[in-house]
C-alpha atoms as a PDB file:
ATOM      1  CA  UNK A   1      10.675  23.977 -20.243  1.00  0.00           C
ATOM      2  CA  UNK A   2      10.489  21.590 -22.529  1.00  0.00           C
ATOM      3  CA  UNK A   3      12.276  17.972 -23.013  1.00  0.00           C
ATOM      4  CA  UNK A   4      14.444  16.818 -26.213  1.00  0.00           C
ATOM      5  CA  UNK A   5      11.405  15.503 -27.962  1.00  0.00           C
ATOM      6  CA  UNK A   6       9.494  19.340 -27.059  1.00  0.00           C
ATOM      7  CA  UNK A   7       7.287  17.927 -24.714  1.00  0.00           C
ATOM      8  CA  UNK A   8       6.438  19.572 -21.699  1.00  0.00           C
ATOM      9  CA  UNK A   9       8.233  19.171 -18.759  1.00  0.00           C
ATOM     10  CA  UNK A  10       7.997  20.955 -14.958  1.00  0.00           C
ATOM     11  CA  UNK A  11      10.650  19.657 -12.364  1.00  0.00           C
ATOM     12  CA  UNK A  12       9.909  20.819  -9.068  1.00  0.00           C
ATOM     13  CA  UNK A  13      12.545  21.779  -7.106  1.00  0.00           C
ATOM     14  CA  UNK A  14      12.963  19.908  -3.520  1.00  0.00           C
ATOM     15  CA  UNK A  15      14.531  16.029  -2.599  1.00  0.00           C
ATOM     16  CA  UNK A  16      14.549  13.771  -5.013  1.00  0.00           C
ATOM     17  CA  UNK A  17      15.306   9.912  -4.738  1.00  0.00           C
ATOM     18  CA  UNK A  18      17.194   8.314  -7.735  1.00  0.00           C
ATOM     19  CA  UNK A  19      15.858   4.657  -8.408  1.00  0.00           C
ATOM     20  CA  UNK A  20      19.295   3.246  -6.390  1.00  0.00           C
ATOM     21  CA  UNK A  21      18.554   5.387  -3.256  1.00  0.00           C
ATOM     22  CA  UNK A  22      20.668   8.112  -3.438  1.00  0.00           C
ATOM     23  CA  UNK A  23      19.060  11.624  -2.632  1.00  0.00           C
ATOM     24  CA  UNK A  24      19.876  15.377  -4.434  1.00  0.00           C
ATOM     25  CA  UNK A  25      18.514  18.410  -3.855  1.00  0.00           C
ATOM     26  CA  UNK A  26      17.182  20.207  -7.490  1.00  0.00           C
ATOM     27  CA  UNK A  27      17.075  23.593  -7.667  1.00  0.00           C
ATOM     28  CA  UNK A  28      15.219  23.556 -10.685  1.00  0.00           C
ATOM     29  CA  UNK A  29      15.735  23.524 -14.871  1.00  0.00           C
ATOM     30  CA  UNK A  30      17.784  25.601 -16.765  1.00  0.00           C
ATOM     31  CA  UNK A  31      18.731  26.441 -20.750  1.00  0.00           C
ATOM     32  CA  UNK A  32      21.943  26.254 -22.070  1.00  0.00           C
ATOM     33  CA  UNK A  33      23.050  28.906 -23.558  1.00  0.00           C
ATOM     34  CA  UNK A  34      24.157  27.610 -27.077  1.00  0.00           C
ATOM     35  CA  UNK A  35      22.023  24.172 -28.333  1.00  0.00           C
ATOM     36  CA  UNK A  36      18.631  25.845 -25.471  1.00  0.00           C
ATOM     37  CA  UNK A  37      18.865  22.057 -24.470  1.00  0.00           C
ATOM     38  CA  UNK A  38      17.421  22.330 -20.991  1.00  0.00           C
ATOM     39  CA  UNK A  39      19.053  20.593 -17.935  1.00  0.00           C
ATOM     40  CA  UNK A  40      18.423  20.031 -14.258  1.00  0.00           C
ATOM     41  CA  UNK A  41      20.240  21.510 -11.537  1.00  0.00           C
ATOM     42  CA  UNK A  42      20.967  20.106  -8.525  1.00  0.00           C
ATOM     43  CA  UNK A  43      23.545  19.121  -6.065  1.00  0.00           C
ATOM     44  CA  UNK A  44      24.190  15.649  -4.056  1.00  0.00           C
ATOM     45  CA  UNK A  45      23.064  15.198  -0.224  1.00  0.00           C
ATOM     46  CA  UNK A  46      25.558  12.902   0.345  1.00  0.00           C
ATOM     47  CA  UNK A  47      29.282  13.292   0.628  1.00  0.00           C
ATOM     48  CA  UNK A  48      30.715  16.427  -0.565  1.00  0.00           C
ATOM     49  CA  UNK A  49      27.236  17.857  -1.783  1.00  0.00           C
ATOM     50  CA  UNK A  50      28.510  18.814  -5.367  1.00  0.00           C
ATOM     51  CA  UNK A  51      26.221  20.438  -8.049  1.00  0.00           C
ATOM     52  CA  UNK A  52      25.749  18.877 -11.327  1.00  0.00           C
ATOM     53  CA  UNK A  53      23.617  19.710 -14.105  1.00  0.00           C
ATOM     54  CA  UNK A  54      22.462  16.670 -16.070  1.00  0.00           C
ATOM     55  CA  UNK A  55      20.145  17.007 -19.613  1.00  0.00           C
ATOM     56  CA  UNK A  56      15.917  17.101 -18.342  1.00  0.00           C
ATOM     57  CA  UNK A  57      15.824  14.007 -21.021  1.00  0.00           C
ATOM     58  CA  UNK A  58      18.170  11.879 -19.006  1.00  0.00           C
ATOM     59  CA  UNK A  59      16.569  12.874 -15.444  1.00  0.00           C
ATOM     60  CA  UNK A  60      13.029  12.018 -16.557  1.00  0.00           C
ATOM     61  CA  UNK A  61      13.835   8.510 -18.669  1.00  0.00           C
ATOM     62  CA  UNK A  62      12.492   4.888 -17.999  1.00  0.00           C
ATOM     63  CA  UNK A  63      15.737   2.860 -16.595  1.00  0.00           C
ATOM     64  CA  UNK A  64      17.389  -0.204 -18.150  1.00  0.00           C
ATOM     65  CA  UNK A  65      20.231  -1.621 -16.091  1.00  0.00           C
ATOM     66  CA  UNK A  66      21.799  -3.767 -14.022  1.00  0.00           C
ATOM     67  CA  UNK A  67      19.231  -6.354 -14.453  1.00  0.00           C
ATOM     68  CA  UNK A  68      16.587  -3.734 -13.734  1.00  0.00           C
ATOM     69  CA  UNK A  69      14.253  -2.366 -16.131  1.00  0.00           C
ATOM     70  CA  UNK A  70      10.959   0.176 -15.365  1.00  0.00           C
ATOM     71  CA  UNK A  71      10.321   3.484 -13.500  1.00  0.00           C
ATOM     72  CA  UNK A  72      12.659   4.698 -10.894  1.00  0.00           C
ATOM     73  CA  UNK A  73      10.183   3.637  -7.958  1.00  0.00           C
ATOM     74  CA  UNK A  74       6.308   2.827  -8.101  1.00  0.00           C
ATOM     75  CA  UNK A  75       5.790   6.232  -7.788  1.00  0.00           C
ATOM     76  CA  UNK A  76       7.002   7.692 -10.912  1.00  0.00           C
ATOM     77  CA  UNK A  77       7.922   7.044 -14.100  1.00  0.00           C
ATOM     78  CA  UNK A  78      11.557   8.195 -14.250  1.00  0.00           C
ATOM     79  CA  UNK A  79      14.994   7.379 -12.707  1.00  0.00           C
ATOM     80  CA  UNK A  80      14.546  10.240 -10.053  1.00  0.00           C
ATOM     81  CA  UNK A  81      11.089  10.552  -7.936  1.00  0.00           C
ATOM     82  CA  UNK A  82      10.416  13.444  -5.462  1.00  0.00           C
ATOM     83  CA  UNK A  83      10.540  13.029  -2.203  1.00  0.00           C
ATOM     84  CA  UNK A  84       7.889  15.190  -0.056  1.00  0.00           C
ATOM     85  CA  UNK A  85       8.851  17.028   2.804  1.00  0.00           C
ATOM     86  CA  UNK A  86      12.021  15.459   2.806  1.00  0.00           C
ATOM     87  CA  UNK A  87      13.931  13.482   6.037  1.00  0.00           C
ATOM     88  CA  UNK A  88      16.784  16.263   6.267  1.00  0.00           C
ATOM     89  CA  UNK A  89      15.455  18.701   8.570  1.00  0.00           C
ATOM     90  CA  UNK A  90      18.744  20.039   8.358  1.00  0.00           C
ATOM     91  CA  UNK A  91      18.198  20.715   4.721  1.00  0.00           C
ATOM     92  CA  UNK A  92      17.587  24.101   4.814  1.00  0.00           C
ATOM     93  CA  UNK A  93      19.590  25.353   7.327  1.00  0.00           C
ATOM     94  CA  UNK A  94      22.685  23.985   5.020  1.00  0.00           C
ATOM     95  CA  UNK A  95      21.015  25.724   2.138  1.00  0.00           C
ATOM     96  CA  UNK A  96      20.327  29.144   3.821  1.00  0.00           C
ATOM     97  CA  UNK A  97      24.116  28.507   5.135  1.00  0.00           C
ATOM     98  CA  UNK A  98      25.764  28.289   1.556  1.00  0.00           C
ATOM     99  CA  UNK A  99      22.777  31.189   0.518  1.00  0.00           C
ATOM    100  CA  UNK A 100      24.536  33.998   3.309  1.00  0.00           C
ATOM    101  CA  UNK A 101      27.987  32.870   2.398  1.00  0.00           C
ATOM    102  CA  UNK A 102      27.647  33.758  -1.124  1.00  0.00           C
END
């Protein structure tokens, strides 16, 4: 997949940590079907665990705000870092949960 500006770009799916500490699960990218603008997919892992989809361009950008202004932790260069093997352990029993019930 490739961002707005057709540069590569692979998101792995697993936990990722946006630069104010929340955590999401991605599932991965995908194309839309009309404007082939790609998005990511994920969902929350906090409250009600919604999914969103939100444009690759916007989940991979340098931050500006509040005051704050560089990558989303020392570790990356975007809003959102990945988190490796992730502190949920119950992570994937929810996800093979909401897999069976579909």
């Amino acid at each position: 997949m490739t961002s707005d500006d057709a540069t590569p770009v692979e998101i792995e799916p697993g936990v990722y940590e946006h630069f104010k500490g929340m955590r999401y699960e991605v599932f991965g990218t995908a194309r839309h079907s009309e404007t082939e603008e790609v998005f990511v997919s994920y969902r929350t892992l906090y409250g009600e665990h919604s999914f969103w989809v939100r444009p690759i361009a916007m989940f991979t950008e340098h931050v500006e705000r509040d005051g704050y202004s560089g990558p989303g932790s020392v570790a990356s260069s975007s809003a959102f870092r990945q988190i490796p093997d992730a502190a949920e352990p119950w992570l994937h029993d929810v996800t093979a949960s909401a897999c069976a019930d579909a």
